[in-house]
N, C-alpha and C. Protein backbone atom coordinates (compact mmCIF):
# COMPACT_ATOMS: atom_id res chain seq x y z
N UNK A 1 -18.26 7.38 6.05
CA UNK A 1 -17.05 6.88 5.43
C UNK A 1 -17.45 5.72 4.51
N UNK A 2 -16.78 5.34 3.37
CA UNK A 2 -17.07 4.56 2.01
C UNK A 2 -15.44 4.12 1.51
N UNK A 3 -16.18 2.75 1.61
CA UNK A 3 -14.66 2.12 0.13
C UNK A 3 -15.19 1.62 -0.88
N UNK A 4 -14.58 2.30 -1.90
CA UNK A 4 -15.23 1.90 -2.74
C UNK A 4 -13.96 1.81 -3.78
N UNK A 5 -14.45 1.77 -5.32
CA UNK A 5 -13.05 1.45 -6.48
C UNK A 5 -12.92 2.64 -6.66
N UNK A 6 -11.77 2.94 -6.83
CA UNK A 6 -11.12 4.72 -7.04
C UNK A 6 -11.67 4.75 -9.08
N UNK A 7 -11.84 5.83 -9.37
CA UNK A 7 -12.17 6.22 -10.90
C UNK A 7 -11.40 6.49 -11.52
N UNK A 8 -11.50 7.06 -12.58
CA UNK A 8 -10.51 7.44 -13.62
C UNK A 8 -10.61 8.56 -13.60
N UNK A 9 -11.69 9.54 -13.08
CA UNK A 9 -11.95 11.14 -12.91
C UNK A 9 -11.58 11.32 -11.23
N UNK A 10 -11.20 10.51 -10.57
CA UNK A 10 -9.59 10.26 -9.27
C UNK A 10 -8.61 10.10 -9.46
N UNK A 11 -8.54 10.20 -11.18
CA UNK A 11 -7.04 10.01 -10.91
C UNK A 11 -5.90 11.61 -10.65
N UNK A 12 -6.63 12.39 -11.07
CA UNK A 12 -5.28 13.72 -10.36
C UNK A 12 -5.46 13.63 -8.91
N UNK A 13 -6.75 13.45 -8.04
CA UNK A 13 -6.73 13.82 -7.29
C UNK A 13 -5.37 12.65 -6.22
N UNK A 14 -5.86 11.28 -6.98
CA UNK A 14 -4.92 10.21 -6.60
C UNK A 14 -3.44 10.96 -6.32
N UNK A 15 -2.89 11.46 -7.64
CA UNK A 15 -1.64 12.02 -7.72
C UNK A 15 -1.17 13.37 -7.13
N UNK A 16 -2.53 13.61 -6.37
CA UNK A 16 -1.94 14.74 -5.29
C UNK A 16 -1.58 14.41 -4.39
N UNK A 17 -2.44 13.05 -3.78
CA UNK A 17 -2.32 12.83 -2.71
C UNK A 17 -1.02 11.93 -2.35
N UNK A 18 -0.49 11.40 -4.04
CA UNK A 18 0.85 10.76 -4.01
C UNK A 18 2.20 11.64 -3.51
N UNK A 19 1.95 13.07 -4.20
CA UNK A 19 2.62 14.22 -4.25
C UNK A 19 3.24 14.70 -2.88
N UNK A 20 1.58 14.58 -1.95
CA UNK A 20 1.57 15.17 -0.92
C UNK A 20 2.26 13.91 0.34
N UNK A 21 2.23 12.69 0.35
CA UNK A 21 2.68 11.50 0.45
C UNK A 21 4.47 12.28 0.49
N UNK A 22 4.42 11.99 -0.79
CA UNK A 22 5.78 12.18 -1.08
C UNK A 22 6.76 13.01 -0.32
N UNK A 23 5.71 14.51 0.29
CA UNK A 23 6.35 15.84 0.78
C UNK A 23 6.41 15.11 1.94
N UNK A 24 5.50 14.67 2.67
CA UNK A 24 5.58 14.15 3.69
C UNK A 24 6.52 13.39 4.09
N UNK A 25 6.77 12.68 3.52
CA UNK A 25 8.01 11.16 3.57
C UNK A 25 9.58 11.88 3.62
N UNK A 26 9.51 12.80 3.18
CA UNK A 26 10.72 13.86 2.00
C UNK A 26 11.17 14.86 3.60
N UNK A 27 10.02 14.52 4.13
CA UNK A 27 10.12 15.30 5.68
C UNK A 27 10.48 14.59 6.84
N UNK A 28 10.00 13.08 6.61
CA UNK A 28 10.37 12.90 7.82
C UNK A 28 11.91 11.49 7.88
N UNK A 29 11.59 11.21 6.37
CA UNK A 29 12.96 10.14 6.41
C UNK A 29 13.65 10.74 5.24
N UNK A 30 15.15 10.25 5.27
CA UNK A 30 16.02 10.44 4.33
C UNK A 30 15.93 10.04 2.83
N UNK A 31 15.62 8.66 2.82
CA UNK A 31 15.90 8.30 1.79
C UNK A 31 14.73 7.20 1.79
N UNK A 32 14.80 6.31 0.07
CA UNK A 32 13.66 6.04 -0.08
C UNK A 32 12.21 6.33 -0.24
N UNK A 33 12.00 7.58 -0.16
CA UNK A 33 10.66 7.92 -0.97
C UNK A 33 10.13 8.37 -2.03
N UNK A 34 8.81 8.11 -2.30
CA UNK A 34 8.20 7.88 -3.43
C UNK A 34 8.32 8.24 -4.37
N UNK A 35 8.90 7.62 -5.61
CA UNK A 35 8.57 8.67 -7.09
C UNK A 35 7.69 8.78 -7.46
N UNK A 36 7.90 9.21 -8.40
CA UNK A 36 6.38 10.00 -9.60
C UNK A 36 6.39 8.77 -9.93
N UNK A 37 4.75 8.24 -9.84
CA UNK A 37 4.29 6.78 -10.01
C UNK A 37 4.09 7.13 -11.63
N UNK A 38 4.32 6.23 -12.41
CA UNK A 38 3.25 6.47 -13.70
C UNK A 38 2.01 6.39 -13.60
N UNK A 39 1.61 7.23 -14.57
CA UNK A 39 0.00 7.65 -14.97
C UNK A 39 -0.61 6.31 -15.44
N UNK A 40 -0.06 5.30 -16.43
CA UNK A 40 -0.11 4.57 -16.50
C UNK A 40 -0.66 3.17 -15.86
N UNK A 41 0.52 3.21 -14.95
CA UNK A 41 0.00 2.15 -13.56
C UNK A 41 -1.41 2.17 -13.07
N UNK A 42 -1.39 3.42 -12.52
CA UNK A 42 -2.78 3.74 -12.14
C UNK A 42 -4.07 3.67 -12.72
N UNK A 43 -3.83 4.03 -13.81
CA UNK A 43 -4.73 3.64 -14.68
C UNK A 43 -5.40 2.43 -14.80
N UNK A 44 -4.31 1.80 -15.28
CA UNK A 44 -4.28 0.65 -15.11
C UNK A 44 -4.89 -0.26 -14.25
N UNK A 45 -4.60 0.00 -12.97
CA UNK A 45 -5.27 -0.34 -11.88
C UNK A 45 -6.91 0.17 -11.15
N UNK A 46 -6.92 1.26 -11.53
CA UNK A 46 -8.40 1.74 -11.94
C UNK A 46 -9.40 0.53 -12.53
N UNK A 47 -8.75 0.57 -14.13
CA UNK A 47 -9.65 -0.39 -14.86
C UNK A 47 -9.86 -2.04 -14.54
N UNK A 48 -8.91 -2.06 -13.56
CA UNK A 48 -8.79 -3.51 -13.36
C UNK A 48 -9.44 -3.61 -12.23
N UNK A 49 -9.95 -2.91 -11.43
CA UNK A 49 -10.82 -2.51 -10.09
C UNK A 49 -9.58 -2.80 -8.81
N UNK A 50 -8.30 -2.34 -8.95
CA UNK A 50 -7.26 -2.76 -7.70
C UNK A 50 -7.14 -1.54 -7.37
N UNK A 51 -7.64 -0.29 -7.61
CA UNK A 51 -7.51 1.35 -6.78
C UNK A 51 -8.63 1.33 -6.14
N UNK A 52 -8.09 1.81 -4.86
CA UNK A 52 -9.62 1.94 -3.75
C UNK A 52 -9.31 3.33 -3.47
N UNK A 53 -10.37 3.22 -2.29
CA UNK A 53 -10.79 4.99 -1.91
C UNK A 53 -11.15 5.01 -0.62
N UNK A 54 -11.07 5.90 0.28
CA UNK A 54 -11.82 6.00 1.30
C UNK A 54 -12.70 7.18 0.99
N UNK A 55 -13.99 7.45 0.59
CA UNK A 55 -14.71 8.92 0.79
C UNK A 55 -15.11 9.00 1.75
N UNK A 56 -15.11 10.51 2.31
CA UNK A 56 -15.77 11.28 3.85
C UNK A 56 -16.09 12.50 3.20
N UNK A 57 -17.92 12.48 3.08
CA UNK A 57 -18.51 13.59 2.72
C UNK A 57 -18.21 13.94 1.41
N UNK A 58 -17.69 13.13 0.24
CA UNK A 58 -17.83 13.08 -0.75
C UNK A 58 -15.81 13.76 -1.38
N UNK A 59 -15.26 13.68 -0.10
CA UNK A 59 -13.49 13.53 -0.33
C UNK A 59 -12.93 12.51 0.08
N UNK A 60 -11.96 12.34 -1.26
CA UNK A 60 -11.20 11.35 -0.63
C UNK A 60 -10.04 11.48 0.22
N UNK A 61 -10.40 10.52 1.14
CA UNK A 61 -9.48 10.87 2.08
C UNK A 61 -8.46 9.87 2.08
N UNK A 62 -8.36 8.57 1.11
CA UNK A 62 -7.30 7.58 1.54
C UNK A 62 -7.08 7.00 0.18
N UNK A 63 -6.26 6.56 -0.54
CA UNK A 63 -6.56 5.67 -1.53
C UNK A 63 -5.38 4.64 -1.07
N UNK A 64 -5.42 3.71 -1.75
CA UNK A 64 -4.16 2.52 -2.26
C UNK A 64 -4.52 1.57 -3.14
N UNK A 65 -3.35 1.00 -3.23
CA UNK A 65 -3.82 -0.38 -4.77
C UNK A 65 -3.94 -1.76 -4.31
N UNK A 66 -4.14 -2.46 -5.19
CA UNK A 66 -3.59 -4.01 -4.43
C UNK A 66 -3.47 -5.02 -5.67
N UNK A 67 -2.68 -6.09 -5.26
CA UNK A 67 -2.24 -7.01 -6.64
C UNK A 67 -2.76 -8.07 -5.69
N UNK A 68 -2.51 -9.29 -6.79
CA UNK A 68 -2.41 -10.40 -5.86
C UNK A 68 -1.06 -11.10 -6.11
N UNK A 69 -0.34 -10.39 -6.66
CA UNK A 69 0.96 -11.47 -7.10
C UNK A 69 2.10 -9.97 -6.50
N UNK A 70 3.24 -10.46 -5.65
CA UNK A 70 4.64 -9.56 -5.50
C UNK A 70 5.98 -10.27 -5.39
N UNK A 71 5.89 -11.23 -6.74
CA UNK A 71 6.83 -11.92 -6.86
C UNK A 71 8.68 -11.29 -6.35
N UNK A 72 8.40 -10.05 -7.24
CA UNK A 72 10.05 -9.05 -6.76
C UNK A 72 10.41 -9.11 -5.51
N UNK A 73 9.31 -8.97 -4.59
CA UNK A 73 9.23 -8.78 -3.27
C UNK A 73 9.17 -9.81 -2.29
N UNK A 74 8.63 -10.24 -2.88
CA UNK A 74 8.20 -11.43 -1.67
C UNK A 74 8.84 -12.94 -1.92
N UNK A 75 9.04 -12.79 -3.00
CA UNK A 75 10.10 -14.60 -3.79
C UNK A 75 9.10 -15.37 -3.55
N UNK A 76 9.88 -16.69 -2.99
CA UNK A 76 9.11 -18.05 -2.93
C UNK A 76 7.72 -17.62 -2.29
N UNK A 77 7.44 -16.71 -1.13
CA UNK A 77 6.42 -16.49 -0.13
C UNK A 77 5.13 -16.22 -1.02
N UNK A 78 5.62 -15.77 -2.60
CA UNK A 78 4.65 -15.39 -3.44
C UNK A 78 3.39 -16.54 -3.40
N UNK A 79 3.49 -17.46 -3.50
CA UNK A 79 3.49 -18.75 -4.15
C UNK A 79 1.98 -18.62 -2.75
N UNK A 80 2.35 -18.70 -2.07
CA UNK A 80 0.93 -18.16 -0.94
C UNK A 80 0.19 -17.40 -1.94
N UNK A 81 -1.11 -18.04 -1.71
CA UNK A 81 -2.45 -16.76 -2.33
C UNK A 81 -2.50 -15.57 -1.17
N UNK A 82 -2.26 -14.36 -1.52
CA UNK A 82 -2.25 -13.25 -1.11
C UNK A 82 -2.44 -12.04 -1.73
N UNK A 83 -3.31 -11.66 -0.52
CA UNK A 83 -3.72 -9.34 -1.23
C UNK A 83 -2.67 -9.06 -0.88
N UNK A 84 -1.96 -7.75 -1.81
CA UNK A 84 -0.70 -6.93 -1.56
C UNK A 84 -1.39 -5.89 -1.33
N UNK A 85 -0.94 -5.10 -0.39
CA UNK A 85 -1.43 -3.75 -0.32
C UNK A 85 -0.08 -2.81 -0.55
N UNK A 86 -0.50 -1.71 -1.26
CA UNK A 86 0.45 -0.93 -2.36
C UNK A 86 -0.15 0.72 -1.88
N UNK A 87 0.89 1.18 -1.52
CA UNK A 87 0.91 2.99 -2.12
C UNK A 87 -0.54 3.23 -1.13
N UNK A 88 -0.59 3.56 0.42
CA UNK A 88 -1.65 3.89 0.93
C UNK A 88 -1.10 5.16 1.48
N UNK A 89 -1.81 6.06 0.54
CA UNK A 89 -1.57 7.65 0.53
C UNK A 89 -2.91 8.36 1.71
N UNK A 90 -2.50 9.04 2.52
CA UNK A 90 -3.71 9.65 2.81
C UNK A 90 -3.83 11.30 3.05
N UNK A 91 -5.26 11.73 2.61
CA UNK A 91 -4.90 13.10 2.51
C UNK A 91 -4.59 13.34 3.89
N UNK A 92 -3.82 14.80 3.84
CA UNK A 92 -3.35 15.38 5.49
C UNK A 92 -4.77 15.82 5.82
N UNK A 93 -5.56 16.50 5.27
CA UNK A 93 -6.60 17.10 6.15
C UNK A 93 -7.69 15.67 7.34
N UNK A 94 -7.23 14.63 6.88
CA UNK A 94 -7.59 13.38 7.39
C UNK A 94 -6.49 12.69 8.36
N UNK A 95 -5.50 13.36 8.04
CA UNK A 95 -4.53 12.01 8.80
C UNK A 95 -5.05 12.18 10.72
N UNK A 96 -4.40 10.80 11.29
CA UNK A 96 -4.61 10.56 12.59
C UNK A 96 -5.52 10.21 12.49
N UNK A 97 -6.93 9.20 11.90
CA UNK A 97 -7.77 8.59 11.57
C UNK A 97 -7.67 7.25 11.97
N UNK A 98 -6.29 6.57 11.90
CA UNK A 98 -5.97 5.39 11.42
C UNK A 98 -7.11 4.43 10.39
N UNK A 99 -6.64 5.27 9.20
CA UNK A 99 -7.37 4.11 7.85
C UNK A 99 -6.76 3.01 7.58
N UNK A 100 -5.06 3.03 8.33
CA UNK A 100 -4.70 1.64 8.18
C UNK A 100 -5.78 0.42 9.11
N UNK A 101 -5.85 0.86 9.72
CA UNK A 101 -7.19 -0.59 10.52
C UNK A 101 -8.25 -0.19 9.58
N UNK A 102 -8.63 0.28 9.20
CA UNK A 102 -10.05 0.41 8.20
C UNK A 102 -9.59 -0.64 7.18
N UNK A 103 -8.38 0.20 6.04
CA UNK A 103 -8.06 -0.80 5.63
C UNK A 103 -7.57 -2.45 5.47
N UNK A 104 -7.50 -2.78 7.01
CA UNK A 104 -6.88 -4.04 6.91
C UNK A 104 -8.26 -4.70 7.58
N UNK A 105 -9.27 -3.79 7.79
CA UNK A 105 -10.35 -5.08 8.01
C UNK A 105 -10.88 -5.03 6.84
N UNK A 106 -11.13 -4.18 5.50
CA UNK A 106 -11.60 -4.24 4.25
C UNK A 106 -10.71 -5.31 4.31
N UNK A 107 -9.55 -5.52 3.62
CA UNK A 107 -8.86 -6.66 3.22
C UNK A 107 -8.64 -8.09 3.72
N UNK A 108 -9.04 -8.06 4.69
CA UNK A 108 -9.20 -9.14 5.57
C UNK A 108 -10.50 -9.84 4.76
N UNK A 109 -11.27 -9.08 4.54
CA UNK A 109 -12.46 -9.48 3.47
C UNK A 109 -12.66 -9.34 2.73
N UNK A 110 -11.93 -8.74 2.09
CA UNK A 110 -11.72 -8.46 0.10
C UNK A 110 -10.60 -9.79 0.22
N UNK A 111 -10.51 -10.05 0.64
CA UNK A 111 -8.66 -11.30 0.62
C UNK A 111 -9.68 -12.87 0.36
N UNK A 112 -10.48 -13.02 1.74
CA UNK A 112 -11.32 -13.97 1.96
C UNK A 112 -12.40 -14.15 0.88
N UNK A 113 -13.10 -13.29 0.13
CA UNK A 113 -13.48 -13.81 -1.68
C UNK A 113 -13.01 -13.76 -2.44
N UNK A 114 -11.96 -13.59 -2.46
CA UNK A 114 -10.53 -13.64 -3.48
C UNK A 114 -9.90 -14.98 -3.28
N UNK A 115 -10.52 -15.90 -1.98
CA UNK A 115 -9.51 -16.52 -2.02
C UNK A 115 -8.02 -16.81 -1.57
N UNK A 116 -7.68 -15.56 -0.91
CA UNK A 116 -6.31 -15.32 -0.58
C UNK A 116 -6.34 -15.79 1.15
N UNK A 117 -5.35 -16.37 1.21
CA UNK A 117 -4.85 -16.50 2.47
C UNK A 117 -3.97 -15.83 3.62
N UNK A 118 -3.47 -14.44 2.86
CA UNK A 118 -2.93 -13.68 3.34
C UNK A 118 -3.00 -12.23 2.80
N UNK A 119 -2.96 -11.23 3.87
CA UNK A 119 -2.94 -9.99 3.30
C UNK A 119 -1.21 -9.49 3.71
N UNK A 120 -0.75 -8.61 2.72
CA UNK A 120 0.64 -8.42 2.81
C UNK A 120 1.04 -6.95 2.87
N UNK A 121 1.52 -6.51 3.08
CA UNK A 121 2.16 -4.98 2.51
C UNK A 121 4.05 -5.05 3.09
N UNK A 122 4.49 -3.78 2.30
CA UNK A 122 6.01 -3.59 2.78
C UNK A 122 6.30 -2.07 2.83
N UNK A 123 7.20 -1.69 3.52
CA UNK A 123 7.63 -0.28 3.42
C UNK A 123 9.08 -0.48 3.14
N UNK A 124 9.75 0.53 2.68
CA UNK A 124 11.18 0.92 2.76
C UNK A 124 11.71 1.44 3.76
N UNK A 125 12.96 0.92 4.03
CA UNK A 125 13.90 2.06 5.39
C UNK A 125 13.11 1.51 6.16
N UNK A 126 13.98 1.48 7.40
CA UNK A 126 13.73 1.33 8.77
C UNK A 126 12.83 2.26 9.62
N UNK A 127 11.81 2.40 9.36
CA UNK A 127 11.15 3.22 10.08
C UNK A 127 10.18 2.59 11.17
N UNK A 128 10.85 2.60 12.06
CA UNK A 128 10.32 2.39 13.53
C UNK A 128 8.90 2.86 13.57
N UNK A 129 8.56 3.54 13.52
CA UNK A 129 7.29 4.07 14.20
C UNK A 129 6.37 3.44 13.14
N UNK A 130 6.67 3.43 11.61
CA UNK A 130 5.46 2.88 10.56
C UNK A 130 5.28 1.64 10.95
N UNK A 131 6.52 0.66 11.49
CA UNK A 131 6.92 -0.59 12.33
C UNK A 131 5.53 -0.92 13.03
N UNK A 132 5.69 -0.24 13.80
CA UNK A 132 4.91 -0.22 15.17
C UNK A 132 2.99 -0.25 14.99
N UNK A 133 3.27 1.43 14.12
CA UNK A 133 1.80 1.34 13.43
C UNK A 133 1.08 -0.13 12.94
N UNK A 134 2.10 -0.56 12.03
CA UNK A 134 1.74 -2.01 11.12
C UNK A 134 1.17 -2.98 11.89
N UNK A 135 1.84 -3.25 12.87
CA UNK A 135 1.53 -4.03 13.65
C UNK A 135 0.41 -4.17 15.06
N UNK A 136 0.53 -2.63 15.48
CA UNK A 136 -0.71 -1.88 15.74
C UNK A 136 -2.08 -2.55 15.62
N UNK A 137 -1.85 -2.60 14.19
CA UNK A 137 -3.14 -2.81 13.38
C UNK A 137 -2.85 -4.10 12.96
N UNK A 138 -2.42 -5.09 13.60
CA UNK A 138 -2.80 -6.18 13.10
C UNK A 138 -1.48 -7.29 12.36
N UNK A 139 -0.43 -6.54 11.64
CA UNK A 139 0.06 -7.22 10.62
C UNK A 139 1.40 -7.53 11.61
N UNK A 140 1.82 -9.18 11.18
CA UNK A 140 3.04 -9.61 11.72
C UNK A 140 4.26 -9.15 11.19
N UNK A 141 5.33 -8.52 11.94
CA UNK A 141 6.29 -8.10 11.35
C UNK A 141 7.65 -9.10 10.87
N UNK A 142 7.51 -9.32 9.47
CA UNK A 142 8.52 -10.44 9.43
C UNK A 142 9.96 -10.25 9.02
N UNK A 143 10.22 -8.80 9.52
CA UNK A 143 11.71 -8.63 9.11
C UNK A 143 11.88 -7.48 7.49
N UNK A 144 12.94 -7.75 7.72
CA UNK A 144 14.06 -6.86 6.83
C UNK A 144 14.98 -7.51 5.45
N UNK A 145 14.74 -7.07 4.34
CA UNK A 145 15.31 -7.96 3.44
C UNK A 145 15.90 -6.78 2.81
N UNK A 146 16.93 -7.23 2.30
CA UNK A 146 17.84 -6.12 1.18
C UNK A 146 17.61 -6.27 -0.38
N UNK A 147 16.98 -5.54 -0.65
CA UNK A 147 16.52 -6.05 -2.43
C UNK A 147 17.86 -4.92 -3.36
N UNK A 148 18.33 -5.65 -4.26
CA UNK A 148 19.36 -5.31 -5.32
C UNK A 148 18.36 -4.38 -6.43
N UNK A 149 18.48 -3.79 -6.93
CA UNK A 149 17.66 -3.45 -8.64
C UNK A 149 16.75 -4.42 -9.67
N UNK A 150 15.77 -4.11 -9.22
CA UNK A 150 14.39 -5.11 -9.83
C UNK A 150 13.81 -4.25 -11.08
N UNK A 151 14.26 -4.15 -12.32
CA UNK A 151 13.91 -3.33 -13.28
C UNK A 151 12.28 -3.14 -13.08
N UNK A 152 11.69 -4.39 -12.79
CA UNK A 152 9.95 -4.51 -12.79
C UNK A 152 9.40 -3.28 -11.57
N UNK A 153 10.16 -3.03 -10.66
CA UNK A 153 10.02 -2.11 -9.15
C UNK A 153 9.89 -0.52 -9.61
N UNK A 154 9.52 -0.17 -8.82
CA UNK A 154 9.61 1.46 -8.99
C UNK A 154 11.16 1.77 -8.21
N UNK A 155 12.07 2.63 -8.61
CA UNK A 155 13.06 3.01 -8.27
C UNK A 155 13.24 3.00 -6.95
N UNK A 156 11.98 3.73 -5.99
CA UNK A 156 12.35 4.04 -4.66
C UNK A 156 13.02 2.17 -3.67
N UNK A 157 12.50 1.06 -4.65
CA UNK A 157 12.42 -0.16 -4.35
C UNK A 157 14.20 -1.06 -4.46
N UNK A 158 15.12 -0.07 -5.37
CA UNK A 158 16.28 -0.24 -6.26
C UNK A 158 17.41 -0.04 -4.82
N UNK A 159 18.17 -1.44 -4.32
CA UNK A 159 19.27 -1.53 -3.36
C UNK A 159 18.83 -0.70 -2.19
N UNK A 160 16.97 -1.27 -1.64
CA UNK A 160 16.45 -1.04 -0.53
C UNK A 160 16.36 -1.95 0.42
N UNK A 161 16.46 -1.38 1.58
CA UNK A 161 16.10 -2.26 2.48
C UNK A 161 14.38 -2.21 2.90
N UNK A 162 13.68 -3.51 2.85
CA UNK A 162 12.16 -3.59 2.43
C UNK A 162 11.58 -4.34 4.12
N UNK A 163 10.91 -3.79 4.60
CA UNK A 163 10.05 -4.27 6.30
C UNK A 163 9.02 -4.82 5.00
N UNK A 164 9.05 -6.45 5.43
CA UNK A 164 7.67 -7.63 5.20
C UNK A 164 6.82 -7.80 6.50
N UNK A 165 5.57 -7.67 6.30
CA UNK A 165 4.27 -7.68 7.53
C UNK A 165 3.36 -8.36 6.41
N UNK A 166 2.88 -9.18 7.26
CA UNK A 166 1.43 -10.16 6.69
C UNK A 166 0.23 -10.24 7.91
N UNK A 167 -0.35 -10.44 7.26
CA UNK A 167 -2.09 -11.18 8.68
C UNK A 167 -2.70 -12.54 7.72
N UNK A 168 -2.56 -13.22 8.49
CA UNK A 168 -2.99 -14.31 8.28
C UNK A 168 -4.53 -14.35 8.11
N UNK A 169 -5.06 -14.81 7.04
CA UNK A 169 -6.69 -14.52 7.15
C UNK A 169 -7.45 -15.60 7.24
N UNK A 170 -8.27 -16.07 7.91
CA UNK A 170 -9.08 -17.33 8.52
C UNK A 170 -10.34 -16.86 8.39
N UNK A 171 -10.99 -17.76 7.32
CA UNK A 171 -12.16 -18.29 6.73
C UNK A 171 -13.31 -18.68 8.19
């Protein structure tokens, strides 16, 4: 297993695995899941080195992004140096792995030479069990906020209710 920066010749495969994300989500909750991300974004994030990867045997089996700023999301809390973790898709032929603990000990140390004092992520909708997972692995669950229409957000984000989880990271 490998993390490494996702490519620009990853990026369809990225958007299958968004696709397949999507079917998934589309299956098991009502509302709130994922749109068609732009091509763009990703890109974007490619070149800027914030798309990661998990490879196993030369597939990827996990990707997600990360910022260091989620002002929409997070308000004043922004203002903390913090990794966001964004869009952690994983292929099905992999799932039950838990790459979320993979990923949150990468970030625990991608955060710590960055500088950041916290690692963050959020989901939409009340979903109990992703709840549970999150925290599972590490991240404090800090509740439920109702966000109005953030033009800057991706739609699925538009008069949602948003679960905030952080880990505190110590140097």
């Amino acid at each position: 297993m490998t993390i490494q920066n996702s490519t620009i010749q990853d990026i369809n495969e990225i958007f299958r695995l968004y696709r397949l994300a999507t079917a998934f989500q589309r299956s098991k909750f009502l509302d709130n899941i994922w749109p068609e991300f732009n091509k763009g974004l990703v890109k974007k994030e490619i070149q800027e080195k914030r798309q990661f990867k998990i490879t196993i045997n030369d597939t990827i089996a996990c990707v997600w992004a990360v910022t260091f700023s989620d002002s929409e999301i997070w308000g004043e809390k922004d203002k903390n140096p913090s990794l966001y973790i964004h869009r952690i898709a994983t292929n099905p032929d992999y799932r039950g792995k838990n790459f979320v603990g993979t990923i949150v000990d990468w970030a625990k140390t991608y955060a710590l030479a960055n500088e950041r004092k916290f690692v963050r992520l959020d989901t939409c909708g009340h979903n109990k069990n992703l709840i549970r997972h999150y925290t599972k692995n590490g991240f404090e669950f800090l509740g439920i906020i109702s966000l109005g229409v953030e033009e800057k957000l991706p739609e699925h984000y538009h008069n949602a209710d948003v679960c905030l989880f952080e880990i505190a990271v110590k140097g």
